[in-house]
Structures are given as structure tokens and as C-alpha cells.
C-alpha atoms as a PDB file:
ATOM      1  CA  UNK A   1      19.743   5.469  35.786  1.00  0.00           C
ATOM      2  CA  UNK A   2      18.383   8.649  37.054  1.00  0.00           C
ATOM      3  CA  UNK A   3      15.153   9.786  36.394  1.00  0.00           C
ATOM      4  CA  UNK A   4      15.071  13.381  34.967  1.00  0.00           C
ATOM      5  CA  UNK A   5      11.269  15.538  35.808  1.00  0.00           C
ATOM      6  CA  UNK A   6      10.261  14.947  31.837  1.00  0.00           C
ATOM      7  CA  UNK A   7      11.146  10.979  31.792  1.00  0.00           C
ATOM      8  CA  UNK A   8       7.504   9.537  31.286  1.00  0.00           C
ATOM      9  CA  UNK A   9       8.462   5.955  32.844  1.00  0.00           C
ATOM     10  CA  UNK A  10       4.973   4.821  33.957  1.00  0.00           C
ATOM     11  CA  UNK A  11       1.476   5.206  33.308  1.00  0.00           C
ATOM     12  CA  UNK A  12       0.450   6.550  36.463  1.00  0.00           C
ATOM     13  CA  UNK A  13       3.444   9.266  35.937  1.00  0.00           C
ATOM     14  CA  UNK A  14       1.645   9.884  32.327  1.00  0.00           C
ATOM     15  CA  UNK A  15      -1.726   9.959  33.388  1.00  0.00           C
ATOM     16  CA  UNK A  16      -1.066  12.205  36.730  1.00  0.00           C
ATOM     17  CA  UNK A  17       0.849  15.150  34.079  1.00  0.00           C
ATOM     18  CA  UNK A  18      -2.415  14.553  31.987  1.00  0.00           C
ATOM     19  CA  UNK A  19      -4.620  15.515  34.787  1.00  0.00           C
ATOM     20  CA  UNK A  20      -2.577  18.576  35.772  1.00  0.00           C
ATOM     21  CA  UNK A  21      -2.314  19.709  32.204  1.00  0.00           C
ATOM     22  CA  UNK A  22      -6.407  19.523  32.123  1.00  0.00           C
ATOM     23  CA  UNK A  23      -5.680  16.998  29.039  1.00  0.00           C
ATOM     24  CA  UNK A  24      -6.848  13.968  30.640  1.00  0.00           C
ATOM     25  CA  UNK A  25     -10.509  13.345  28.973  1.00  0.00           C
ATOM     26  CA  UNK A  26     -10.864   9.594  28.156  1.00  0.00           C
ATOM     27  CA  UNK A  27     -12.013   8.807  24.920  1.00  0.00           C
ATOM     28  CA  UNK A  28     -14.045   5.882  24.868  1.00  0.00           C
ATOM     29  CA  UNK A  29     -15.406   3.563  21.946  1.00  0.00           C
ATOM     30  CA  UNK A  30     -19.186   3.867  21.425  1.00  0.00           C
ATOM     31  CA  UNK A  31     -21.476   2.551  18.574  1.00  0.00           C
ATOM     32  CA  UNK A  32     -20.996   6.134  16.947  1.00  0.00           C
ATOM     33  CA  UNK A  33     -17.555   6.160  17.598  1.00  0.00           C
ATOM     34  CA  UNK A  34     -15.240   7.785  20.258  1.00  0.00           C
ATOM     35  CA  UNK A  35     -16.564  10.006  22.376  1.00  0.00           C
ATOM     36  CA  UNK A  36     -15.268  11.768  25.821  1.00  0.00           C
ATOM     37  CA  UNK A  37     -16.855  14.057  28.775  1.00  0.00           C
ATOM     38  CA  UNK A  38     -18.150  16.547  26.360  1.00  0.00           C
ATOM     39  CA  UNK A  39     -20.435  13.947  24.916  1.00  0.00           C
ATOM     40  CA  UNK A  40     -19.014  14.489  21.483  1.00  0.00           C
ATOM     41  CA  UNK A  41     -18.907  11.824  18.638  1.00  0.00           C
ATOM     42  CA  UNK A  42     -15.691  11.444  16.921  1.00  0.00           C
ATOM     43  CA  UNK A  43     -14.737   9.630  13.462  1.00  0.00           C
ATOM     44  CA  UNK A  44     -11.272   8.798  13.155  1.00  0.00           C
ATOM     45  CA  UNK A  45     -11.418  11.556  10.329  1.00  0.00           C
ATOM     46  CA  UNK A  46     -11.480  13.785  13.211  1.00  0.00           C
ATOM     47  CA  UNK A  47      -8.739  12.849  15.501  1.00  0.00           C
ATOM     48  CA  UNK A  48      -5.263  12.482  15.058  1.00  0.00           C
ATOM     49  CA  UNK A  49      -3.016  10.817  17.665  1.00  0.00           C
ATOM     50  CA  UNK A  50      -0.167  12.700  18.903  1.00  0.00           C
ATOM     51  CA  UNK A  51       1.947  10.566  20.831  1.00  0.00           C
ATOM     52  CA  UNK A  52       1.758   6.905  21.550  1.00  0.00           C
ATOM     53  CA  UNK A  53       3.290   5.750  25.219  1.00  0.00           C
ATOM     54  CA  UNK A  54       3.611   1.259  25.641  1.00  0.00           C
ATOM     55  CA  UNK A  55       4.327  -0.054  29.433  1.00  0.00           C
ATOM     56  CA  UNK A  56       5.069  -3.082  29.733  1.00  0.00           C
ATOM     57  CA  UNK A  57       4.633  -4.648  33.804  1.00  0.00           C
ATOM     58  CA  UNK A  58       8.253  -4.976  35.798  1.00  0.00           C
ATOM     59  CA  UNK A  59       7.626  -8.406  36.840  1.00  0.00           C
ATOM     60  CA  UNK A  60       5.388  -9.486  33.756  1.00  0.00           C
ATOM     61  CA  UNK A  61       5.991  -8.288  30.337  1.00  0.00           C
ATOM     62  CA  UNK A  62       2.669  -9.853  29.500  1.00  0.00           C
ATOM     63  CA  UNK A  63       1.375  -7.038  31.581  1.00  0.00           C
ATOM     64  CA  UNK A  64       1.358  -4.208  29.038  1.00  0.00           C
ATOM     65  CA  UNK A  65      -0.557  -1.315  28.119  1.00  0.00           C
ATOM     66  CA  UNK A  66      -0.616   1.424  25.613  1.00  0.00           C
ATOM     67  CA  UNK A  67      -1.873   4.686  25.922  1.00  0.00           C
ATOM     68  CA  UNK A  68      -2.797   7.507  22.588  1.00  0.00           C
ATOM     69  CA  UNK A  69      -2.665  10.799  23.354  1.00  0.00           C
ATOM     70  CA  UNK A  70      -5.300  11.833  20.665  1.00  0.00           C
ATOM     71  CA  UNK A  71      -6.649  15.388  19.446  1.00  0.00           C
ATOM     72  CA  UNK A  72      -9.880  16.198  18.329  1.00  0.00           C
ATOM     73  CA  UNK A  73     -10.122  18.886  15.060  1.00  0.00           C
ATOM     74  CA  UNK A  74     -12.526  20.680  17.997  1.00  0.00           C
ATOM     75  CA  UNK A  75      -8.875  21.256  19.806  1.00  0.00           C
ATOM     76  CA  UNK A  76      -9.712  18.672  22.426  1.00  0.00           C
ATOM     77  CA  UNK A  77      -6.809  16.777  23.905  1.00  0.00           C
ATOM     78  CA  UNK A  78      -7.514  13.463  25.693  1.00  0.00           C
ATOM     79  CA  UNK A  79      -6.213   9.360  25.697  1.00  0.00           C
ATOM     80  CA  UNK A  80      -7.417   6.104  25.012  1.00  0.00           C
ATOM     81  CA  UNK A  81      -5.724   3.327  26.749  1.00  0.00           C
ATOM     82  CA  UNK A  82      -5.996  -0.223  26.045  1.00  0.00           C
ATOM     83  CA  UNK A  83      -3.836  -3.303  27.364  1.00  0.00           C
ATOM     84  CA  UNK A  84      -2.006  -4.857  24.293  1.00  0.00           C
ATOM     85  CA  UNK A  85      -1.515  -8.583  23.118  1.00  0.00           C
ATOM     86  CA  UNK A  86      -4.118 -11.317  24.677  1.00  0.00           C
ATOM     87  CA  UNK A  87      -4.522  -8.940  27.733  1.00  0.00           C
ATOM     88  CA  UNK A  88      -6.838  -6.237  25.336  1.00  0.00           C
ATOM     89  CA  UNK A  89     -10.286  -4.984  26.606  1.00  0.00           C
ATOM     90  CA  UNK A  90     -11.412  -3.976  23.367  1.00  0.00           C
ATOM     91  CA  UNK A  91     -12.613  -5.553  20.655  1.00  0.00           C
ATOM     92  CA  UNK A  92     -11.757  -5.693  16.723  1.00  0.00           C
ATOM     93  CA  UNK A  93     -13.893  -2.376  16.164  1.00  0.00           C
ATOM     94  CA  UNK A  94     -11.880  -0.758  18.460  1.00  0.00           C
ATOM     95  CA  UNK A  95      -8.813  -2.515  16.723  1.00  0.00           C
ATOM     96  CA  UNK A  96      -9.772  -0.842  13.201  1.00  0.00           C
ATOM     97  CA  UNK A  97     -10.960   2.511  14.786  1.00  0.00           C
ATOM     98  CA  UNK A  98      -7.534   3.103  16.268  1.00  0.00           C
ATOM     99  CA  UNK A  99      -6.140   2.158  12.731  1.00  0.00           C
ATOM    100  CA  UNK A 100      -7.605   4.168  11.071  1.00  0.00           C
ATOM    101  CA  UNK A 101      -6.912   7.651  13.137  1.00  0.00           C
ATOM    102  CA  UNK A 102      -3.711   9.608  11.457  1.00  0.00           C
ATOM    103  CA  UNK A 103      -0.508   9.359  13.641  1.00  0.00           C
ATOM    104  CA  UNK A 104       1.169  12.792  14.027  1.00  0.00           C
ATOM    105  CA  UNK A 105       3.637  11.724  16.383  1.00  0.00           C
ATOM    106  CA  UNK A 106       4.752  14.686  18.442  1.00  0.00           C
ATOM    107  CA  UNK A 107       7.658  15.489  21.112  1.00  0.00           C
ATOM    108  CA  UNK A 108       6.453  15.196  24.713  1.00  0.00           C
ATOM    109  CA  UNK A 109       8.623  18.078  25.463  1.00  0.00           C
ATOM    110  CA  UNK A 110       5.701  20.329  23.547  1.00  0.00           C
ATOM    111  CA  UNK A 111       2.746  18.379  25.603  1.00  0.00           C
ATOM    112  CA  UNK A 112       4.319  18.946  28.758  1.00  0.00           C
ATOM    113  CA  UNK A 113       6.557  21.706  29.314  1.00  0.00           C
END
């Protein structure tokens, strides 16, 4: 199968078209919620994730990892990854946090062209 220039296949492809599109701020869980490099406190009331991506490792599929593109009502664009099944870093707050943000799921096409 080839690969065509817009095929997201792994993270590092994903996370490198992040960086050149200036979208890759990492949202991270805090006490008061997510927050990224503009020291911002988000509510999932605020943020609405607009594109989910799931990698699972070649040689494990235990190895897996999901990463939300999410945007901020402020117009900020950024991720939050997370490794999935009994690999996760994050605990149940982070669990119910994600939950609770509205999915908008949009084309990459939009994000990336």
C-alpha cells in the first residue's frame, strides 16, 4: 500500500504536521483542569475535540496510544495523548475529563491542508 502525503499512519507523522502547523500545544491534566503553554485553565465546557487518531505498536498491539486533537473556545488548537488499555498514564480524573469534552469530529483534510 502506498502512502499518499495526507495518510496520518503514525504518531510521530501526526505530531511532526502538528508542530509545523504551530498546533502542537500539549494539554495537560491539572487539579483545575487542562491547561497548555499559555497557562490557561480549561473545563471540558470549553474544549471540544476535533479529531481523535489510535496507534496501535507493529509488533505489539498492546502498545497503543491515542491522541485528541482538542480546541479551546479561546481558538487554541493543541492534543492530549494518552496510551490506552492497561498501558494508560492517567488516571480516572483524566478518564472522566476526556468524557466529558464534546466530540466534533472533523476531516483531517481541513487541519492539514
Amino acid at each position: 500500500m502506498q502512502t499518499t502525503p495526507t495518510q496520518m499512519t503514525t504518531l510521530s507523522t501526526v505530531l511532526e504536521k502538528l508542530r509545523v502547523k504551530r498546533l502542537d500545544n500539549e494539554f495537560t491534566m491539572t487539579d483545575e483542569g487542562f491547561t497548555a503553554s499559555n497557562n490557561k485553565h480549561y473545563s471540558p465546557s470549553d474544549l471540544t475535540i476535533i479529531k481523535t487518531y489510535r496507534f496501535e505498536g507493529e509488533s505489539n498491539p498492546s502498545d497503543s496510544s491515542i491522541l485528541y486533537l482538542i480546541e479551546a473556545n479561546d481558538g487554541l488548537i493543541g492534543y492530549s495523548m494518552d496510551a490506552y488499555g492497561v498501558y494508560s498514564n492517567h488516571d480516572e480524573k483524566y478518564d472522566e475529563f476526556i468524557r466529558k469534552i464534546k466530540l466534533e469530529d472533523r476531516d483531517e483534510q481541513i487541519l492539514f491542508n
